[in-house]
N, C-alpha and C. Protein backbone atom coordinates (compact mmCIF):
# COMPACT_ATOMS: atom_id res chain seq x y z
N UNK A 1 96.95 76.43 150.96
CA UNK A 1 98.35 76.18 151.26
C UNK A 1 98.67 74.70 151.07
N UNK A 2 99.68 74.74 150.77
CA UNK A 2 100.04 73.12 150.38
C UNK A 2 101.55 72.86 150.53
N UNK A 3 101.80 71.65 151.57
CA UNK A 3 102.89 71.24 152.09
C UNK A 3 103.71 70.15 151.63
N UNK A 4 105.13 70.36 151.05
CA UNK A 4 105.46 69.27 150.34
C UNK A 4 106.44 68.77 151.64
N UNK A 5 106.91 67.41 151.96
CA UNK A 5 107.54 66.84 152.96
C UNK A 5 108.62 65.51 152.66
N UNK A 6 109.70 66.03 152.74
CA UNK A 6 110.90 65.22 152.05
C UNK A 6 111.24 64.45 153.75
N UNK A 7 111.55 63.24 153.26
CA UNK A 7 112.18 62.39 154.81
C UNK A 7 112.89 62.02 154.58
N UNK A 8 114.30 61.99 155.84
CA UNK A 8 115.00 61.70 155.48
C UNK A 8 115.72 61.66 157.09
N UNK A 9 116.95 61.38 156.98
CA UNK A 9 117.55 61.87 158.35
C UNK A 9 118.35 62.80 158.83
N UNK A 10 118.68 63.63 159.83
CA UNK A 10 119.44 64.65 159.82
C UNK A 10 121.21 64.15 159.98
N UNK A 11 121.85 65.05 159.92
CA UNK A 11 123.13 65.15 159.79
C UNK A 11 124.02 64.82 158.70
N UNK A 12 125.54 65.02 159.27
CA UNK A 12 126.22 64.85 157.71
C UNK A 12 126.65 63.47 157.66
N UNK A 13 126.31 62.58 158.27
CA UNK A 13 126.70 61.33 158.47
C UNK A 13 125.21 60.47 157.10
N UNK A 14 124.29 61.00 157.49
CA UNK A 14 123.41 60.29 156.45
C UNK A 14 122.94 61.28 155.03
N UNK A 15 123.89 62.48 154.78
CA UNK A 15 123.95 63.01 153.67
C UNK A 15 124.61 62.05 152.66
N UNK A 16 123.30 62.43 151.33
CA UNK A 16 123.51 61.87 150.40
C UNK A 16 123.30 60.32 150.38
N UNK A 17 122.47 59.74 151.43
CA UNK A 17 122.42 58.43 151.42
C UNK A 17 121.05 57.91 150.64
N UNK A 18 120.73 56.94 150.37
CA UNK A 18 119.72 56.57 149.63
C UNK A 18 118.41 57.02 151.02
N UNK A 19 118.05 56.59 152.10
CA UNK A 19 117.72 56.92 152.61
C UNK A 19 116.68 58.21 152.66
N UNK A 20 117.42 58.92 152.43
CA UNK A 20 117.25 60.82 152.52
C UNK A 20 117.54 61.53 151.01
N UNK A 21 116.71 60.55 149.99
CA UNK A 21 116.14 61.34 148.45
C UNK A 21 115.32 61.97 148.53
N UNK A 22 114.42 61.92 149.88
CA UNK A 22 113.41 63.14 149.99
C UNK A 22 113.53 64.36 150.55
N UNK A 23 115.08 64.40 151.29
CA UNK A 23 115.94 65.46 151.79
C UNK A 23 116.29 66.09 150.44
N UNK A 24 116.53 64.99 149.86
CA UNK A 24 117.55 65.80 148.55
C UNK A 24 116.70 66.37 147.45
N UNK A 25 115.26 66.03 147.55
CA UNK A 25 114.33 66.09 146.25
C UNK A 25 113.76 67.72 146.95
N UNK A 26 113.56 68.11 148.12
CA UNK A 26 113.50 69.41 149.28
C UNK A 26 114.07 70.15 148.78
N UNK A 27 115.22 69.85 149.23
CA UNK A 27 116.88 70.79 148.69
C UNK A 27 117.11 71.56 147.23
N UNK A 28 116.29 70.31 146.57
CA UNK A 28 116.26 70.96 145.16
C UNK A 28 115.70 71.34 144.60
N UNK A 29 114.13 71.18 145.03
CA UNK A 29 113.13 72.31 144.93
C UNK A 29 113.41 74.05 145.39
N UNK A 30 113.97 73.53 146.90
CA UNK A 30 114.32 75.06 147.45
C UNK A 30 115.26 76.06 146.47
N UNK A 31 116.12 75.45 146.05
CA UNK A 31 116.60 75.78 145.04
C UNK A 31 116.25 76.65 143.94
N UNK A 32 115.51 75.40 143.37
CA UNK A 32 114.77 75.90 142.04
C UNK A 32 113.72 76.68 142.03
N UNK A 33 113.09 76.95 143.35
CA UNK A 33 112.46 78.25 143.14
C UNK A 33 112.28 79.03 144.38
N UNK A 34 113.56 79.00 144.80
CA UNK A 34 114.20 80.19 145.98
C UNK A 34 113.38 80.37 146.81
N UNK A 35 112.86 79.17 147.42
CA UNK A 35 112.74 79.29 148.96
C UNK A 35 113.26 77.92 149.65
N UNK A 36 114.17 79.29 150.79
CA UNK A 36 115.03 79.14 151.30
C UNK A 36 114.73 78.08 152.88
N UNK A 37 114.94 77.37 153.28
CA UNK A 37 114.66 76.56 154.49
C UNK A 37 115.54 76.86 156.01
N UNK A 38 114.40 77.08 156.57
CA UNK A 38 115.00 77.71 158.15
C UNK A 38 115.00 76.75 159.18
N UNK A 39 115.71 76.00 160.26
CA UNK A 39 115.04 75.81 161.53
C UNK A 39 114.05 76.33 161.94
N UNK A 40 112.81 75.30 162.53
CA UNK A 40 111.78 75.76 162.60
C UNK A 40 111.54 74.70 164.14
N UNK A 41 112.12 75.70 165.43
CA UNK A 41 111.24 74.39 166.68
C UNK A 41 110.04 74.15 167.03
N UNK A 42 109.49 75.14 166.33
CA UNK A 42 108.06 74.52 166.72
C UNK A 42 107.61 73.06 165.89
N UNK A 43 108.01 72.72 165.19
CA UNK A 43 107.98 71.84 163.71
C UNK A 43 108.49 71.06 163.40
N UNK A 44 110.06 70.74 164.88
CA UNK A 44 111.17 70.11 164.43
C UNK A 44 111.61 69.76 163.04
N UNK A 45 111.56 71.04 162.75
CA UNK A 45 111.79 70.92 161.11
C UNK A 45 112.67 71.98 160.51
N UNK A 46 113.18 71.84 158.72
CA UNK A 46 113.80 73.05 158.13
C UNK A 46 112.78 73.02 157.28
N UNK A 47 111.97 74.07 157.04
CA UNK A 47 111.08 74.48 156.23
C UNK A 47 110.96 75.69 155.82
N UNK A 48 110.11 76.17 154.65
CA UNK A 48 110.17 77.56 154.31
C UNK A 48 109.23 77.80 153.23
N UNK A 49 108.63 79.03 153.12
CA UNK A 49 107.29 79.37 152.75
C UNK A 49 107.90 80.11 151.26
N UNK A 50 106.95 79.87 150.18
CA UNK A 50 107.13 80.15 149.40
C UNK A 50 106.18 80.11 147.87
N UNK A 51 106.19 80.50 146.71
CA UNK A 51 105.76 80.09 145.71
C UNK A 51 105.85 78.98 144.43
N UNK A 52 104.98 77.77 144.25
CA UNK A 52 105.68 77.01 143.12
C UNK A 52 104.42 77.24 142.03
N UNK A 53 104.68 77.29 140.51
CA UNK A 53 103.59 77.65 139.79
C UNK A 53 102.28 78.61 140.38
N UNK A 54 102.97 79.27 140.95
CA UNK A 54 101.67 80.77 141.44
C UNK A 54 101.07 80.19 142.66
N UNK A 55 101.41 79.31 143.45
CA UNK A 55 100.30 78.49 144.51
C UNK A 55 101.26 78.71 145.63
N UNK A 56 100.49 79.31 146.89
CA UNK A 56 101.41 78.98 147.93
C UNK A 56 101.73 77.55 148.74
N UNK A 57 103.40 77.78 148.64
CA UNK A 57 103.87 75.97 149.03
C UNK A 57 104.54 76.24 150.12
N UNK A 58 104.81 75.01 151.35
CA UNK A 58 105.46 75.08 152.52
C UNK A 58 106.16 73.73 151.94
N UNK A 59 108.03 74.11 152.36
CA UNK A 59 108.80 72.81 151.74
C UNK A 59 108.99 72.23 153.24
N UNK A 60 109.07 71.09 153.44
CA UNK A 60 110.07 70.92 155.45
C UNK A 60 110.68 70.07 154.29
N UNK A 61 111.55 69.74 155.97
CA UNK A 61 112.61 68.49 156.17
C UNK A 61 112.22 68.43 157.39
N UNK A 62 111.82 67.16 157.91
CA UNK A 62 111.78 66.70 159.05
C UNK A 62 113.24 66.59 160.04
N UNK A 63 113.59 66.94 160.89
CA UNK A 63 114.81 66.83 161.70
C UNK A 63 114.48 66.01 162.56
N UNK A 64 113.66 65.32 163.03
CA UNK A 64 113.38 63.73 164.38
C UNK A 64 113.76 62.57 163.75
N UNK A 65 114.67 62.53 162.74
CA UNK A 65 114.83 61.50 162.06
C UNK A 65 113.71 60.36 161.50
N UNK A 66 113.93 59.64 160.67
CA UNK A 66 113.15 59.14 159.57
C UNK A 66 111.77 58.44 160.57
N UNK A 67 112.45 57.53 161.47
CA UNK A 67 111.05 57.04 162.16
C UNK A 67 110.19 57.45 163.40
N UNK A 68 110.50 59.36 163.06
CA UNK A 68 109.97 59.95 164.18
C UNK A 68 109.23 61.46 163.23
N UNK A 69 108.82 60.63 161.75
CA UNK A 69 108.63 62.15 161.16
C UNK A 69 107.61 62.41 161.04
N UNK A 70 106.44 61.64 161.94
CA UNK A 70 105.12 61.75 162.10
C UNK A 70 104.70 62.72 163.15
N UNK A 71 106.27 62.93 164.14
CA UNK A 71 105.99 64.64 165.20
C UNK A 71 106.44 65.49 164.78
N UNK A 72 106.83 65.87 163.25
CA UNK A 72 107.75 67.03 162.46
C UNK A 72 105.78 67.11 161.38
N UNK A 73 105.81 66.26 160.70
CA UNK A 73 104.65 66.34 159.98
C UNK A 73 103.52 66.77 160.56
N UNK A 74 102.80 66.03 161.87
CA UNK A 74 101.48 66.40 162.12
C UNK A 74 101.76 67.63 163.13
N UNK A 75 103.30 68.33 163.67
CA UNK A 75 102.92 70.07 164.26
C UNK A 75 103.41 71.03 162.88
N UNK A 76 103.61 70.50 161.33
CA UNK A 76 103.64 71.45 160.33
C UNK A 76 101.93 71.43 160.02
N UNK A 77 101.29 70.12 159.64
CA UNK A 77 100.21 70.47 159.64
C UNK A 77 99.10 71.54 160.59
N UNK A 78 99.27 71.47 161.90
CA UNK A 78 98.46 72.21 162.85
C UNK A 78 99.21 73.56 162.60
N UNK A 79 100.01 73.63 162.63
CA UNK A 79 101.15 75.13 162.73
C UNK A 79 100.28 75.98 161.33
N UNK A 80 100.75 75.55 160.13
CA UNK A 80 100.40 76.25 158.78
C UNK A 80 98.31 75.49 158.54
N UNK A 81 97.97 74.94 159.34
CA UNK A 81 96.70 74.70 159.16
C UNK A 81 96.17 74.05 157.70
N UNK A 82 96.99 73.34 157.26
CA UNK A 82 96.69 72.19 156.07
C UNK A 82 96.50 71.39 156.38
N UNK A 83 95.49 70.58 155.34
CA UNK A 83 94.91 69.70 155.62
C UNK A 83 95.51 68.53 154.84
N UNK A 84 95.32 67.59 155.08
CA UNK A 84 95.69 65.82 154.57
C UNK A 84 95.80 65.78 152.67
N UNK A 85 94.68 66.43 151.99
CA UNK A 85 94.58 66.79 151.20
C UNK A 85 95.59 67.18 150.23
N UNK A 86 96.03 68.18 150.93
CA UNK A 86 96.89 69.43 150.60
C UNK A 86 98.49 69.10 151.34
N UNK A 87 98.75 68.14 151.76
CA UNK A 87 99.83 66.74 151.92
C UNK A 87 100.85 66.18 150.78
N UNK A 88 101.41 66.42 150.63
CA UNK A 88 102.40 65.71 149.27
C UNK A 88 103.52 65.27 150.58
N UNK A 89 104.11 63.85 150.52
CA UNK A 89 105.28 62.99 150.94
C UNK A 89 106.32 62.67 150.11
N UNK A 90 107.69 62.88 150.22
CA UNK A 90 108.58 62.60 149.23
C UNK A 90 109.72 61.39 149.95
N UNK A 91 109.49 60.38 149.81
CA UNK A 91 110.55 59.20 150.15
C UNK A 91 110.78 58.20 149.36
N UNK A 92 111.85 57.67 149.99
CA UNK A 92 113.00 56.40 149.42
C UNK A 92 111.37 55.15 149.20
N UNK A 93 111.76 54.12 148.28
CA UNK A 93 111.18 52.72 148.36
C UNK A 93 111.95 51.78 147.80
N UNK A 94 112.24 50.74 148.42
CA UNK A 94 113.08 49.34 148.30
C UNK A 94 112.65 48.69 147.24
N UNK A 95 111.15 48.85 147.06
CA UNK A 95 110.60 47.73 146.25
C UNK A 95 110.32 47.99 145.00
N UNK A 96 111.28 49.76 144.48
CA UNK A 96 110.83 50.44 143.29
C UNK A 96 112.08 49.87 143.00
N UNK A 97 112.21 50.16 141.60
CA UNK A 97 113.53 49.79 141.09
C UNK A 97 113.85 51.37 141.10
N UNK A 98 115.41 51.28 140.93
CA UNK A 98 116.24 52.44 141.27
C UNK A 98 115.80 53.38 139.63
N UNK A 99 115.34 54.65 140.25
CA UNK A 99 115.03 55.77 139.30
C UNK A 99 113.82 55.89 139.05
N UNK A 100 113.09 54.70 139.77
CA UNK A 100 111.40 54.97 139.18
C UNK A 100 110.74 55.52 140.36
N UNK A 101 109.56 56.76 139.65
CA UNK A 101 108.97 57.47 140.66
C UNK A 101 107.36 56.78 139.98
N UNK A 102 106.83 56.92 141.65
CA UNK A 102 105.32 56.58 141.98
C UNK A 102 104.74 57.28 142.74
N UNK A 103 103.51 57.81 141.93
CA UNK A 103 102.65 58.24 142.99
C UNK A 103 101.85 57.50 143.38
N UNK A 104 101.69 57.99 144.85
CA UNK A 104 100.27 56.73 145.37
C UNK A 104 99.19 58.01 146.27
N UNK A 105 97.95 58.29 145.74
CA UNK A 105 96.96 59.02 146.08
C UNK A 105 97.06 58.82 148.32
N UNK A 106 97.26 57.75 148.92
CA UNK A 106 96.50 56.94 149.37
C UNK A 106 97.15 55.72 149.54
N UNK A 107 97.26 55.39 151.41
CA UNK A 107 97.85 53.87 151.26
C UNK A 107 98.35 53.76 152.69
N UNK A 108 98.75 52.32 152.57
CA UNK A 108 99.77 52.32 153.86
C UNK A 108 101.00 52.46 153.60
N UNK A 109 101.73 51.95 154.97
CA UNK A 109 103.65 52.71 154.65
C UNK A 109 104.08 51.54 153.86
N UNK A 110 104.05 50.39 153.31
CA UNK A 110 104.54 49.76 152.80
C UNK A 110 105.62 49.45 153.32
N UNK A 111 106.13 49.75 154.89
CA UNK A 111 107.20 49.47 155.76
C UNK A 111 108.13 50.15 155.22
N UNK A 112 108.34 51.85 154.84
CA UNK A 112 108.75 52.66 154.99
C UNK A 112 108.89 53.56 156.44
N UNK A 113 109.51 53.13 157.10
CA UNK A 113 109.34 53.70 158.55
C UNK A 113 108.92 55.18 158.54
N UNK A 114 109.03 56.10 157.79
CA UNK A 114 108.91 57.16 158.08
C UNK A 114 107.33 57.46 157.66
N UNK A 115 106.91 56.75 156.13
CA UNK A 115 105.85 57.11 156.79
C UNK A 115 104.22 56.17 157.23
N UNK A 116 105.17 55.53 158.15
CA UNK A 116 104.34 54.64 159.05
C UNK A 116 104.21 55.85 160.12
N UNK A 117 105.45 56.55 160.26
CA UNK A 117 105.46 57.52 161.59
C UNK A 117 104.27 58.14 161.27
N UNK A 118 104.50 58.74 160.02
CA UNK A 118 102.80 59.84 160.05
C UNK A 118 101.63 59.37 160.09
N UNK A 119 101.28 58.34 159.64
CA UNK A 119 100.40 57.48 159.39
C UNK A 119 99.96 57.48 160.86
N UNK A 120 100.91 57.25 161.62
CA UNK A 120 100.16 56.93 163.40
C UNK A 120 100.11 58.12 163.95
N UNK A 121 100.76 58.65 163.67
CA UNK A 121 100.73 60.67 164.10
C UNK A 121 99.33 61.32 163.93
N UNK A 122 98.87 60.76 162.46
CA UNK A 122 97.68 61.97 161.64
C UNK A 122 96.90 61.09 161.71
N UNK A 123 96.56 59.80 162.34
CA UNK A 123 95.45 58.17 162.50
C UNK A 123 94.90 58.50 160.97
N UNK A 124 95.71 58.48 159.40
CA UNK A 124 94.65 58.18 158.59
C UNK A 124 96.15 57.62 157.47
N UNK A 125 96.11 57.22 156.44
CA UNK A 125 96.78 57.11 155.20
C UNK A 125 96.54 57.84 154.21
N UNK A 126 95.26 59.01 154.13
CA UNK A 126 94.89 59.43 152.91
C UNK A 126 95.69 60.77 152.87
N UNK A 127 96.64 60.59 152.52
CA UNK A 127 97.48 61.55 151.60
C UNK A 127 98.68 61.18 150.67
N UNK A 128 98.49 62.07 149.84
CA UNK A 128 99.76 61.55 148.69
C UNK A 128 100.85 61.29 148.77
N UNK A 129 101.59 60.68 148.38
CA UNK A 129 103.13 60.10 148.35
C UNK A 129 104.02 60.20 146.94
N UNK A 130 104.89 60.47 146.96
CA UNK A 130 105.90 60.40 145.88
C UNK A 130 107.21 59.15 146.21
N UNK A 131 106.80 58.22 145.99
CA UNK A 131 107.89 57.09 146.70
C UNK A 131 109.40 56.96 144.99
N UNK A 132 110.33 57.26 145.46
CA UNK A 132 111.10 57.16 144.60
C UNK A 132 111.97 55.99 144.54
N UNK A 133 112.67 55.54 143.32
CA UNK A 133 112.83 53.93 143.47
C UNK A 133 114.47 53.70 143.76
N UNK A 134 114.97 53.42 144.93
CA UNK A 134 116.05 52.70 145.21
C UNK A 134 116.61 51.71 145.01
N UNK A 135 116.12 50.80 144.94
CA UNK A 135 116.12 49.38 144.28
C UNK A 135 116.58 48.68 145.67
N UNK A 136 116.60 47.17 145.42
CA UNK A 136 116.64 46.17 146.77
C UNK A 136 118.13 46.14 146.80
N UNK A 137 118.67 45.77 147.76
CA UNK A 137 120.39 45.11 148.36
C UNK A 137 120.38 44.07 147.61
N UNK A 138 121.80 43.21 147.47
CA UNK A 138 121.74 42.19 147.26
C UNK A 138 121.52 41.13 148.25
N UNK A 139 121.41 39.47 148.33
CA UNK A 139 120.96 38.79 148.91
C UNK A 139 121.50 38.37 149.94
N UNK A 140 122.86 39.28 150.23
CA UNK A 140 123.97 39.34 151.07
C UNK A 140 123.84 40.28 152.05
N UNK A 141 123.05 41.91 151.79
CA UNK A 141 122.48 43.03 152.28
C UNK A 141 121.80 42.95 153.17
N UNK A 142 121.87 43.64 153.97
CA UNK A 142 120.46 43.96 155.19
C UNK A 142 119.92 45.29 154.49
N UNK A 143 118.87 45.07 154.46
CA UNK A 143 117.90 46.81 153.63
C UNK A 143 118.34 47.27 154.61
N UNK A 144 118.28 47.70 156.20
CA UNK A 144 118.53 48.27 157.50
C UNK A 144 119.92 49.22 156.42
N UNK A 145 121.12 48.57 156.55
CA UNK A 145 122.20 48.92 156.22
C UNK A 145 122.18 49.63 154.74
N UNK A 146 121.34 48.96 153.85
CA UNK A 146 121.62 49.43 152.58
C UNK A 146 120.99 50.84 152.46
N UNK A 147 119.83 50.98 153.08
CA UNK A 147 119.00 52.36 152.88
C UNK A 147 120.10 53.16 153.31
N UNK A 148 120.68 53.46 154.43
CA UNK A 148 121.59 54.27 155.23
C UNK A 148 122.85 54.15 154.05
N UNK A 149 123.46 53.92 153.31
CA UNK A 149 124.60 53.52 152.46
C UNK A 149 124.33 54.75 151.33
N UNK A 150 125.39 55.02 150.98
CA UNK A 150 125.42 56.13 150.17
C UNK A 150 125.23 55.44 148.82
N UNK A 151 124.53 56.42 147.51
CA UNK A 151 124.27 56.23 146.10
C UNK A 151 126.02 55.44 145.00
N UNK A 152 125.73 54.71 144.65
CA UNK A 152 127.56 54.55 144.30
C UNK A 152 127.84 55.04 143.24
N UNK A 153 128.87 55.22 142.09
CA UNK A 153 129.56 56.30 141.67
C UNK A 153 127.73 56.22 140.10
N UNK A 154 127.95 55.09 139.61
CA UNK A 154 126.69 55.23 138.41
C UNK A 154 125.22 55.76 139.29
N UNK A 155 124.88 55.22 139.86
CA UNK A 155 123.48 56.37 140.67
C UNK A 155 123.92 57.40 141.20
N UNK A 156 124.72 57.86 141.32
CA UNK A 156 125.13 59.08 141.46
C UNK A 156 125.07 60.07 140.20
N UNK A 157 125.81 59.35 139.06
CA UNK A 157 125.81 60.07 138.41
C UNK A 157 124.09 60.51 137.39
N UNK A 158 123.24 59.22 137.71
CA UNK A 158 122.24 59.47 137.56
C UNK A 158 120.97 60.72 138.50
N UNK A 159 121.54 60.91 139.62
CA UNK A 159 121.03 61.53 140.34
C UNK A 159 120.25 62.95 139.91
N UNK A 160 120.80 63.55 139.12
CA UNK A 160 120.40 65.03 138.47
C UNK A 160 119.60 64.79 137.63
N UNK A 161 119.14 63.41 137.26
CA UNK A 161 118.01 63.82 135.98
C UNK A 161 116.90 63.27 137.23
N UNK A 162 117.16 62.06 138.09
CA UNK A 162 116.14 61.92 138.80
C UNK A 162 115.58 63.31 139.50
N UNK A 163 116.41 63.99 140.09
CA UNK A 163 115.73 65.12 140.59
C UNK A 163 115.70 65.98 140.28
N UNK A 164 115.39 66.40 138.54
CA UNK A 164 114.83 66.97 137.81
C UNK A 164 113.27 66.74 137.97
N UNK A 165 112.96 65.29 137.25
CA UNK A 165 111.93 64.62 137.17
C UNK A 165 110.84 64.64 138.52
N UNK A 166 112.10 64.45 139.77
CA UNK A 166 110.92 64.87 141.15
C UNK A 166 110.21 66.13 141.11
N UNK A 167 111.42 67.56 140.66
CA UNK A 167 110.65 68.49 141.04
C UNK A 167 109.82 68.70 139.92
N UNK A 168 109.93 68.14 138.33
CA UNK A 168 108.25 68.42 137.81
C UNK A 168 107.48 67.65 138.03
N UNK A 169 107.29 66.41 139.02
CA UNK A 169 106.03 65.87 139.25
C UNK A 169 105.95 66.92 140.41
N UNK A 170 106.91 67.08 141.64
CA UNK A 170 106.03 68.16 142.84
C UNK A 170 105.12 69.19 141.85
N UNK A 171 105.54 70.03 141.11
CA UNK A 171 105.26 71.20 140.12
C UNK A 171 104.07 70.76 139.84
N UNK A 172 103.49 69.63 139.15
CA UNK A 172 102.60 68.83 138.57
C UNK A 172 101.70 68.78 139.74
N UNK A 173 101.87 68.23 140.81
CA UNK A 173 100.95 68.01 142.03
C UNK A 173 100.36 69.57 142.63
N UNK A 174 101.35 70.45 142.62
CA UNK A 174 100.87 71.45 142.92
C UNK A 174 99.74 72.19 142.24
N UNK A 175 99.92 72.09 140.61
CA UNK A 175 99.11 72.50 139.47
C UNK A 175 97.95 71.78 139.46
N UNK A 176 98.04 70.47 139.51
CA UNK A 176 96.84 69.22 139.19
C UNK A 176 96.76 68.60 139.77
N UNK A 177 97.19 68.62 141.68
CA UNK A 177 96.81 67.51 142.09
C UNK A 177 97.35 65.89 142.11
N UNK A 178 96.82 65.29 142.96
CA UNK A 178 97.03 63.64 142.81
C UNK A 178 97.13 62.74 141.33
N UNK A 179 95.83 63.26 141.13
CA UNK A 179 95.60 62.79 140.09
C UNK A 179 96.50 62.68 138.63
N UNK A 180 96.64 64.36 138.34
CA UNK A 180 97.72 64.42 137.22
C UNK A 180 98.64 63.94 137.08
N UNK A 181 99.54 64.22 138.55
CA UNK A 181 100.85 63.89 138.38
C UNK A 181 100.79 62.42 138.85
N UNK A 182 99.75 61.07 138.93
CA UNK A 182 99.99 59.78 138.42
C UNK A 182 99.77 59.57 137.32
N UNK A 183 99.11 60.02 137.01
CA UNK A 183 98.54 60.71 134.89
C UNK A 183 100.14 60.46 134.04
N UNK A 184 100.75 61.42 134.78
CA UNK A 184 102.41 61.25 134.05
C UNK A 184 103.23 60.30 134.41
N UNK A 185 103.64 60.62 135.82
CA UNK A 185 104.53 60.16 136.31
C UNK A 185 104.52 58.40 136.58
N UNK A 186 103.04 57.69 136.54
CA UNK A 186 102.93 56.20 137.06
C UNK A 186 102.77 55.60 135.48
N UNK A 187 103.12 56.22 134.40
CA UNK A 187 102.64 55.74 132.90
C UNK A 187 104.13 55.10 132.74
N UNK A 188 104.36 53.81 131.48
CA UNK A 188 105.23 53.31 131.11
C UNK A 188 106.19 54.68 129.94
N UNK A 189 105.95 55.58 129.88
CA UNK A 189 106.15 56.49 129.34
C UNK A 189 107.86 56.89 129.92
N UNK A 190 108.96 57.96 129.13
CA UNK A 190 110.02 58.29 129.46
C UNK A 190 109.96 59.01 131.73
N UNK A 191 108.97 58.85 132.21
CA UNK A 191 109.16 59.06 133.29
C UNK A 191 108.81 57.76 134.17
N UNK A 192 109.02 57.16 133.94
CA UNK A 192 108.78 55.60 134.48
C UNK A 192 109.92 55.37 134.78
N UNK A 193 110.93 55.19 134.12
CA UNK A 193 112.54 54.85 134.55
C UNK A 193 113.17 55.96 133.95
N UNK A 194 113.79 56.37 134.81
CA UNK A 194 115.10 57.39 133.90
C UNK A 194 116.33 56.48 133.98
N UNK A 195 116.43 57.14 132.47
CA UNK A 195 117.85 56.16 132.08
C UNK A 195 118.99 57.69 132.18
């Protein structure tokens, strides 16, 4: 079994914010291959069981908000009994430029609050990440404020090829692992920046 985990924050107040691309990268997996996401209290989560490339996948959304998604993550892990391994993370990063996706096998939060949360939840870093690239504020910005700020009208309109590109690296991770999908996705190649 293998658990993919989008962070982000709940409500309609931080829909669609840069913030919560791992809400939205969830959403559009569920989508694309029809499984559907429930409230789940044991899990404080919306999650839902399902198939991606023939493998069974569990999608959440954390609902404790972004710097509490280390008690949504480590009772999906005990609940569905996966292991660290079998872990895929989908979040925002400041320090990517806007549209570029990275995988990282392995690591710390890089002061991503959310997943610093898991990190102290599960006491280890070894699981995969999909950090997607937001890009920095200007020098006028508080990141605090800018993460929470909605995509503006050009990243917006870029938005649909980026989360195209998320759900074939998830697809990719599910098929091959860590490994592959940095194989593709971390190369100077057309998935490095989407234009």
């Amino acid at each position: 079994m293998k658990l993919i985990v989008g962070l982000g924050n709940p409500g309609d107040i931080y829909a669609g914010s840069r913030h919560n691309i791992g809400f939205s990268l969830v959403k559009a997996l569920s989508r694309t291959h029809k499984i559907p996401l429930r409230k789940d209290s044991a899990t404080f989560s919306l999650s839902g069981k399902g198939k991606i490339s023939g493998q069974s996948v569990i999608l959440a959304m954390p609902l404790t908000f972004m710097n509490l998604s280390g008690i949504a993550v480590g009772a999906l892990l005990r609940k569905h009994k996966v292991t660290l391994d079998n872990l895929f993370v989908v979040c925002d990063d400041l320090d990517l430029e806007f549209a570029r996706l990275k995988v990282k096998p392995s690591g710390s939060s890089g002061g991503q609050r959310g997943l610093e949360s898991i990190i102290e939840s599960v006491k280890s870093g070894s699981f995969a990440r999909l950090r997607i690239g937001i890009g920095r504020p200007g020098r006028d910005a508080q990141p605090s404020e800018y993460v929470l700020s909605p995509f503006s009208r050009k990243e917006k309109e870029r938005m649909p090829g980026i989360l195209e590109k998320g759900i074939e690296c998830c697809q990719v991770w599910v098929r091959e692992g860590v490994t592959g999908s940095m194989n593709i996705f971390n190369g100077v190649g057309k998935y490095k920046t989407l234009s």
